[in-house]
Protein backbone atom coordinates (compact mmCIF):
# COMPACT_ATOMS: atom_id res chain seq x y z
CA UNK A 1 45.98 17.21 -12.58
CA UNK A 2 45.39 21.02 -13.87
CA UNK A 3 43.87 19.74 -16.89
CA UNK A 4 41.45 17.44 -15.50
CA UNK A 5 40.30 20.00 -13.38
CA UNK A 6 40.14 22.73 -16.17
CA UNK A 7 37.93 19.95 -18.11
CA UNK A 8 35.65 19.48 -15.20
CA UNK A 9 34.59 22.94 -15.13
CA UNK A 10 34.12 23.51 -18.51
CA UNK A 11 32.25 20.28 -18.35
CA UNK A 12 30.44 21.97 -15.20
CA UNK A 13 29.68 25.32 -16.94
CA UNK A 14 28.63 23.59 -20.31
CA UNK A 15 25.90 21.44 -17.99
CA UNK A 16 24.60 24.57 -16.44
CA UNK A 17 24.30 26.41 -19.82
CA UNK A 18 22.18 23.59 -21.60
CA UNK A 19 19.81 23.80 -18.40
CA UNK A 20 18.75 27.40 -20.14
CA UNK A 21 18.26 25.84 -23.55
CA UNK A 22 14.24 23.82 -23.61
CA UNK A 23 12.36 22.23 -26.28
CA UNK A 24 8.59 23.31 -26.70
CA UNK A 25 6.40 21.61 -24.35
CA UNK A 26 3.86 19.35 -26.06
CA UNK A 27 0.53 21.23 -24.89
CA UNK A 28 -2.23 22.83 -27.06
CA UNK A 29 -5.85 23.18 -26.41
CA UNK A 30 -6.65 22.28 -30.25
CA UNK A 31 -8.86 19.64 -30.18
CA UNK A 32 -10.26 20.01 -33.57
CA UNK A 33 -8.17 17.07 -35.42
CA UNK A 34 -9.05 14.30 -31.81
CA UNK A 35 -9.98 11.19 -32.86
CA UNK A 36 -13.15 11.74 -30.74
CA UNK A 37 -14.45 13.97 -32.96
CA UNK A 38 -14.86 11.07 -35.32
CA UNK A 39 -15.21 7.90 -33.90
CA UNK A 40 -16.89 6.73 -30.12
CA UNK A 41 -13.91 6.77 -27.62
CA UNK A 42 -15.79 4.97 -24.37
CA UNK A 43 -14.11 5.89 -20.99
CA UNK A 44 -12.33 2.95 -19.97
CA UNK A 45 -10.50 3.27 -23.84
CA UNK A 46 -9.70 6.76 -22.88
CA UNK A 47 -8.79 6.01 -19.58
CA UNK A 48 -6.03 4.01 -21.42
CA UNK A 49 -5.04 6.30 -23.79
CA UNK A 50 -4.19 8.81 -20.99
CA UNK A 51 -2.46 6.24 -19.01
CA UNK A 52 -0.57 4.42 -21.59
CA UNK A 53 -0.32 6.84 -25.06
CA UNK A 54 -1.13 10.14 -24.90
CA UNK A 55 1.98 10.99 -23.54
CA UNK A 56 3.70 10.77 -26.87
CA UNK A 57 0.46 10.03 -29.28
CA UNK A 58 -0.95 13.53 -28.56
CA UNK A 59 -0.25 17.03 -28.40
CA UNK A 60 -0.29 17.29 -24.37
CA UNK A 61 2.24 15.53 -22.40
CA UNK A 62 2.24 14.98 -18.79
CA UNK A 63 5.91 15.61 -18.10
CA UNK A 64 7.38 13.88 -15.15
CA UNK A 65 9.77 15.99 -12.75
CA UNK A 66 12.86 14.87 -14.53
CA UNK A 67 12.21 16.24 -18.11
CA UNK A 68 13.28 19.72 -16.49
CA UNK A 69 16.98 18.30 -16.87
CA UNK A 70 18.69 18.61 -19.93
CA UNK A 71 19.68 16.56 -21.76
CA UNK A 72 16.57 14.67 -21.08
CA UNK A 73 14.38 17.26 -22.24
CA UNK A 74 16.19 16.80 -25.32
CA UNK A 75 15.91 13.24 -25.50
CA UNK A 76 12.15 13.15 -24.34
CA UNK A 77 11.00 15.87 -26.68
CA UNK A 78 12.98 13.82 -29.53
CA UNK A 79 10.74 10.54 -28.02
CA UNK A 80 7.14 12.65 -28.60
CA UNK A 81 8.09 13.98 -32.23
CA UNK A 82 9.08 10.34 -33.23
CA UNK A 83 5.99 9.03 -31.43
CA UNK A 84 3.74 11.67 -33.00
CA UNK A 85 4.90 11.28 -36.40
CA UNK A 86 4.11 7.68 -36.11
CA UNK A 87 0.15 8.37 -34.57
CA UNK A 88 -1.85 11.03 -32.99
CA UNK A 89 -4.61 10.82 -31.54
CA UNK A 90 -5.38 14.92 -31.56
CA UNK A 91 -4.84 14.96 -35.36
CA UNK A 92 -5.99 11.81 -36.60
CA UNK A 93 -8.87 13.01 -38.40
CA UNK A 94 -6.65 15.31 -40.73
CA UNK A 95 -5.35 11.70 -41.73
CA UNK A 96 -6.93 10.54 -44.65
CA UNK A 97 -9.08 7.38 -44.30
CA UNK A 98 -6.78 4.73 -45.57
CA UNK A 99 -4.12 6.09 -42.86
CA UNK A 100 -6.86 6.31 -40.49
CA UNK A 101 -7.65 2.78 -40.84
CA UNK A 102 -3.93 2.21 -41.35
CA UNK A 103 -3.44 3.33 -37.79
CA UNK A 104 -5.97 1.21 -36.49
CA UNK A 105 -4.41 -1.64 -37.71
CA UNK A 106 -0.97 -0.86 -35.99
CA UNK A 107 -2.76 0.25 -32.59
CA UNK A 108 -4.04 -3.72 -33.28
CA UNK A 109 -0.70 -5.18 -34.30
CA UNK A 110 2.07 -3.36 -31.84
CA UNK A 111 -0.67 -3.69 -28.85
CA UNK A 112 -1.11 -7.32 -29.06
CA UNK A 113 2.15 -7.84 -29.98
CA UNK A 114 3.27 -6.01 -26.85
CA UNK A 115 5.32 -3.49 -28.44
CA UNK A 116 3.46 -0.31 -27.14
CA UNK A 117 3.13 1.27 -24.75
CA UNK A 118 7.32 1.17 -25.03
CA UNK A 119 9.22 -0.62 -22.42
CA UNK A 120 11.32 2.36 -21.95
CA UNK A 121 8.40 4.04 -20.69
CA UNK A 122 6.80 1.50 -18.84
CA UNK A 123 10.20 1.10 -16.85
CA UNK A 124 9.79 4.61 -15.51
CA UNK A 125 6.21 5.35 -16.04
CA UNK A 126 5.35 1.60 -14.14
CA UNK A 127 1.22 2.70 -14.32
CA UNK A 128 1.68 2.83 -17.80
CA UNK A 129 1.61 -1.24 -18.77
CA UNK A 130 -1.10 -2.59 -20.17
CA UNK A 131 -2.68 -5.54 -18.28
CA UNK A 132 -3.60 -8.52 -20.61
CA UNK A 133 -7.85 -7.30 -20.34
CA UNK A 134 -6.34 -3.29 -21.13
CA UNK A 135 -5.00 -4.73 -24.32
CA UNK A 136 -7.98 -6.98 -25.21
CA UNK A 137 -10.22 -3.44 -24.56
CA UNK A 138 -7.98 -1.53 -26.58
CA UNK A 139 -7.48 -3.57 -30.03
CA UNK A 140 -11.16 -4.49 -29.58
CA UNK A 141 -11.94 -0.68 -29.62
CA UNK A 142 -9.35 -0.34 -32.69
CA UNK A 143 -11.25 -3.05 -34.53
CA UNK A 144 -14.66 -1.37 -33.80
CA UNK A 145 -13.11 2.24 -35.36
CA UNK A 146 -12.09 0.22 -38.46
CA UNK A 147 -15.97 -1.89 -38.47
CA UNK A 148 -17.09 1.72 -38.43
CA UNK A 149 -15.14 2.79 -41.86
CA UNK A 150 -15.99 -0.29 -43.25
CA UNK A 151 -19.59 0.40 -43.16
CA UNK A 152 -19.72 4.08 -43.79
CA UNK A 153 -17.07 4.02 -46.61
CA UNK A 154 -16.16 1.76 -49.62
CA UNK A 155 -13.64 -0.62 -48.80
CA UNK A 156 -10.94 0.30 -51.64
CA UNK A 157 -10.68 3.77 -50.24
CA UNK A 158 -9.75 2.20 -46.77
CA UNK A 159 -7.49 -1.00 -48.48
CA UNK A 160 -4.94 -0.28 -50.98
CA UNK A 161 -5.25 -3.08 -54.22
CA UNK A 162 -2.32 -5.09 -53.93
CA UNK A 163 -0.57 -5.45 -56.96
């Protein structure tokens, strides 16, 4: 019975030690590399994008109350690199253009295909799912970013030649 308690406070002590040790917050005021910058965003897109996205596809999160506790600040900040590195939206025009259209494409695919927003963030974040006229507004608006590359740039530097 001694050890069990001598386990439970180190397990105690070692929980209120990781409180002290945060990840970066996802905020900057750099708006230089937003896909607005380079393509017509209308409000009820954006109004999606902040809803549904920009949480982890941007560099400024809303955090909700519980990413204060750790580990979950852990595991959250480890969600928004992953989700970053995949798209985002406030450096997409330091992509080039074929990953610009690239990410179009996927923003097409995973919406339709109801694979984004995640469901592990729609279970918490409920606001967050896309009804089925959000996700016909979205890829629409996708499709219109990659109408506009088509016509301002050639197609084989959007397209790579399949072998």
């Amino acid at each position: 019975m001694k050890i069990i308690k001598k386990i439970l406070w180190v397990l105690l002590i070692a929980l209120v030690v990781i409180q002290f040790i945060r990840p970066e917050a996802n905020a900057s005021t750099d708006t230089s590399g937003n896909i607005k910058n380079l393509y017509a965003v209308p409000e009820n897109v954006d109004a999606i994008l902040v809803k549904a996205c920009n949480d982890c596809h941007s560099n400024n999160t809303v955090y909700p109350w519980y990413s204060k506790i750790q580990p979950v600040a852990w595991w959250l900040d480890d969600h928004i690199k992953e989700g970053k590195s995949h798209l985002n939206f406030d450096a997409y025009t330091s992509y080039n253009l074929r990953r610009q259209y690239h990410k179009m494409e996927e923003v097409i695919e995973q919406v339709k295909e109801n694979e984004m927003p995640l469901n592990s963030y729609t279970w918490v974040h409920k606001d967050a799912k896309l009804t089925n006229d959000e996700r016909v507004v979205l890829t629409n608006w996708a499709q219109s970013v990659m109408d506009t590359m088509k016509a301002k740039y050639p197609l084989d530097s959007l397209i790579r030649k399949k072998k």
